[in-house]
C-alpha atoms as a PDB file:
ATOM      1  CA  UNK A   1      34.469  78.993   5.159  1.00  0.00           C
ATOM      2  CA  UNK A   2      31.341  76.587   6.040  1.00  0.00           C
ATOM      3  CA  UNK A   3      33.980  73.613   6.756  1.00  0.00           C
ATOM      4  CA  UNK A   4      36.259  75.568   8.837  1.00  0.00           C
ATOM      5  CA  UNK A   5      33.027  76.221  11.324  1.00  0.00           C
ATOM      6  CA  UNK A   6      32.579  72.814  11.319  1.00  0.00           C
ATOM      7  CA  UNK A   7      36.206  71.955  11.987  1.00  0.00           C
ATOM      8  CA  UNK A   8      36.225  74.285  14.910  1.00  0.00           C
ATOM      9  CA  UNK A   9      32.881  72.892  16.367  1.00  0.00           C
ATOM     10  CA  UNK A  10      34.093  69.372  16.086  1.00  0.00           C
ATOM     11  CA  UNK A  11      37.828  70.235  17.676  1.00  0.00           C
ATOM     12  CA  UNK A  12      35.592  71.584  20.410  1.00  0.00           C
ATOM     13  CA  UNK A  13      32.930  68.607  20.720  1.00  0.00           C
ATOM     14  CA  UNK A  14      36.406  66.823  21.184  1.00  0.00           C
ATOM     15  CA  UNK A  15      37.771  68.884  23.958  1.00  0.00           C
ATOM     16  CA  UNK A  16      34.227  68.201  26.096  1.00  0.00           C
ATOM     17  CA  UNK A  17      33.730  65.948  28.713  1.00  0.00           C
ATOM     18  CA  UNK A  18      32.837  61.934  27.725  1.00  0.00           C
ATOM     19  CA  UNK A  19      29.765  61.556  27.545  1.00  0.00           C
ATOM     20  CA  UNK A  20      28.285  58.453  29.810  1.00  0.00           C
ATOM     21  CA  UNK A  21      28.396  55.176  28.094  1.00  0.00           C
ATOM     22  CA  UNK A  22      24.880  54.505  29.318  1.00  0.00           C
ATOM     23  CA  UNK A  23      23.231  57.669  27.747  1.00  0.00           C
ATOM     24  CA  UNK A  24      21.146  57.572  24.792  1.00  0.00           C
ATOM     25  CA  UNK A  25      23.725  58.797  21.776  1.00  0.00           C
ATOM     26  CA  UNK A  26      20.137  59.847  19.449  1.00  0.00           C
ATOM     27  CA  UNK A  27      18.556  61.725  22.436  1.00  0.00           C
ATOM     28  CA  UNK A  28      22.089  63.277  23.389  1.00  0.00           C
ATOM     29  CA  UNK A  29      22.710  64.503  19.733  1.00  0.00           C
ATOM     30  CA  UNK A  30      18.505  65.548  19.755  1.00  0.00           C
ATOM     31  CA  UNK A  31      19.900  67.945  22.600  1.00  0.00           C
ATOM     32  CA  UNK A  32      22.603  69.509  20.590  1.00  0.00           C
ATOM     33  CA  UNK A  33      20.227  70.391  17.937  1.00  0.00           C
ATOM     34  CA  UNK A  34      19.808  73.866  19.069  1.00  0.00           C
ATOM     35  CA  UNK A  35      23.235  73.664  20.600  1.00  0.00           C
ATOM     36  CA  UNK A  36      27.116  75.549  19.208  1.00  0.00           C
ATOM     37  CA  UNK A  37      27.207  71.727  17.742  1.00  0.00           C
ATOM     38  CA  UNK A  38      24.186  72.283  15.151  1.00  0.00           C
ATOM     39  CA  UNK A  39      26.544  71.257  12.349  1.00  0.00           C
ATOM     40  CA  UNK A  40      27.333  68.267  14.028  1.00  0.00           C
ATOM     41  CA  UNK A  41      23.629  67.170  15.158  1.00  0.00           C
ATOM     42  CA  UNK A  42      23.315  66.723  10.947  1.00  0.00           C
ATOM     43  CA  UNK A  43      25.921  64.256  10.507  1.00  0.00           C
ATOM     44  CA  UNK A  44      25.390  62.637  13.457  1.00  0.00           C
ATOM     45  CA  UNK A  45      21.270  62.160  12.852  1.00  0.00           C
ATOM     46  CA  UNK A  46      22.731  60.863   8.984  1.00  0.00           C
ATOM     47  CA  UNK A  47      24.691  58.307  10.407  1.00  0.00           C
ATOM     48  CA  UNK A  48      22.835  56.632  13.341  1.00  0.00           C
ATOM     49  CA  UNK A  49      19.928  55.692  11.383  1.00  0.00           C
ATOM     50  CA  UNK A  50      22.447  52.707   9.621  1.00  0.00           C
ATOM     51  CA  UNK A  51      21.345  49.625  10.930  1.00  0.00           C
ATOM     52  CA  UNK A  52      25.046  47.961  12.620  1.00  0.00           C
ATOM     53  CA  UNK A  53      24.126  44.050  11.924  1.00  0.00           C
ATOM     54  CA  UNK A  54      24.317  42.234   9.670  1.00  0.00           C
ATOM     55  CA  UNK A  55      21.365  39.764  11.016  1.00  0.00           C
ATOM     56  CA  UNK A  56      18.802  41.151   8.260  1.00  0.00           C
ATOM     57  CA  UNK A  57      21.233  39.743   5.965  1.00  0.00           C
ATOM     58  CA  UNK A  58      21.930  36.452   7.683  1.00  0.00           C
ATOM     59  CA  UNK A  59      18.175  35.530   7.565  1.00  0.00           C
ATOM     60  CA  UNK A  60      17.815  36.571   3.918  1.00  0.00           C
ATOM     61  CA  UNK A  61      20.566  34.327   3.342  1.00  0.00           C
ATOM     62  CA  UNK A  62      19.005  31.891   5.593  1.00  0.00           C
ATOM     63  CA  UNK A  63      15.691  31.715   4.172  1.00  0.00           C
ATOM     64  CA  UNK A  64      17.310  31.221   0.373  1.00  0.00           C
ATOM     65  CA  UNK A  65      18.958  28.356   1.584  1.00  0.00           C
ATOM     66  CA  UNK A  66      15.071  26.790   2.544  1.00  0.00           C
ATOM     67  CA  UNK A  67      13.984  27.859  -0.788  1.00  0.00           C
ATOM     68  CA  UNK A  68      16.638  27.425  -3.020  1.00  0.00           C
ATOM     69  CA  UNK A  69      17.404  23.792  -1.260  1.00  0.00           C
ATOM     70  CA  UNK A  70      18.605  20.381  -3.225  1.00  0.00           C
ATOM     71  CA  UNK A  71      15.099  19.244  -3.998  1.00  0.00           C
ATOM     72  CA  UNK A  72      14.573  22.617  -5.748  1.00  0.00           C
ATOM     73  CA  UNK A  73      17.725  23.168  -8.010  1.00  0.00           C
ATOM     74  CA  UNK A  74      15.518  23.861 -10.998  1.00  0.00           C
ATOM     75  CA  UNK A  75      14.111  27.162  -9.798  1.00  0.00           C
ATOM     76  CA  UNK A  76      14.174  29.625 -12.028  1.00  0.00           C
ATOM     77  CA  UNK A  77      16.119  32.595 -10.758  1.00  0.00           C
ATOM     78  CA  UNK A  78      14.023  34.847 -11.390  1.00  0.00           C
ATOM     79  CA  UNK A  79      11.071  32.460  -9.387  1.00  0.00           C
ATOM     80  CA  UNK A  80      13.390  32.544  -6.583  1.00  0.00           C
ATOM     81  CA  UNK A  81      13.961  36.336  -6.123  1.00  0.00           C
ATOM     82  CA  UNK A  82      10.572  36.710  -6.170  1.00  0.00           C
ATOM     83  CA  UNK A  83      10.008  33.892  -3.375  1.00  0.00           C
ATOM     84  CA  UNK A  84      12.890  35.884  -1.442  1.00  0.00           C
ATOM     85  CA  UNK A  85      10.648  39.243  -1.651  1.00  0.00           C
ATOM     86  CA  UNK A  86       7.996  37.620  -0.489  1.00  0.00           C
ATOM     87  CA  UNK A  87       9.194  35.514   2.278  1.00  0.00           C
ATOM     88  CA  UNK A  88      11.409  38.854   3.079  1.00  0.00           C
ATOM     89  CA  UNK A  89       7.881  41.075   3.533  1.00  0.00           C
ATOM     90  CA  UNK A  90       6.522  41.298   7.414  1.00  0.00           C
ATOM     91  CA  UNK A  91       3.575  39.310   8.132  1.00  0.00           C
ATOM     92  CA  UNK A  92       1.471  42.478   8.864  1.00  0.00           C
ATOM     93  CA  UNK A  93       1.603  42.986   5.558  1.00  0.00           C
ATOM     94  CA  UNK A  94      -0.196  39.921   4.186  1.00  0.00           C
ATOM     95  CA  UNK A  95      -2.841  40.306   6.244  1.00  0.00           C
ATOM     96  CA  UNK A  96      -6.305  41.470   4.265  1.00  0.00           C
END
């Protein structure tokens, strides 16, 4: 019963208006909260807290390549994902 309400509310989310492509999509769904789309609001709040780059990634990968470079092809692996965790950590957090 639960996921026919939801199917409802989402076939009429669908039939609204668009939505301007300049309007905040976490303050618009902080607005439905309360709204017929409270269902909605959830899943929506779930899935806009993933990050949608991969540039974390590309400096990890990055910042192995200083580490793990020619002149340091004996590192133990284990030495290196340590070095990685560190080197991955924000400054803030080093200071004492």
């Amino acid at each position: 019963m639960e996921s026919q309400g939801l199917n409802e509310e989402f076939k009429h989310y669908l039939s609204q208006a668009v939505v301007h492509l300049k309007y905040d999509p976490i303050l618009y769904w902080q607005e439905q909260k309360n709204s017929i789309y409270h269902d909605l609001h959830s899943i929506a709040m779930m899935y806009m807290g993933i990050v949608g780059s991969s540039v974390p990634c590309e400096r990890l990968f990055s910042i192995a390549g200083n580490i793990a470079s020619d002149e340091r092809n004996r590192l133990d692996p284990n030495r290196l994902d340590r070095l990685l965790f560190l080197k991955s950590l924000d400054m803030k957090h080093w200071e004492l």
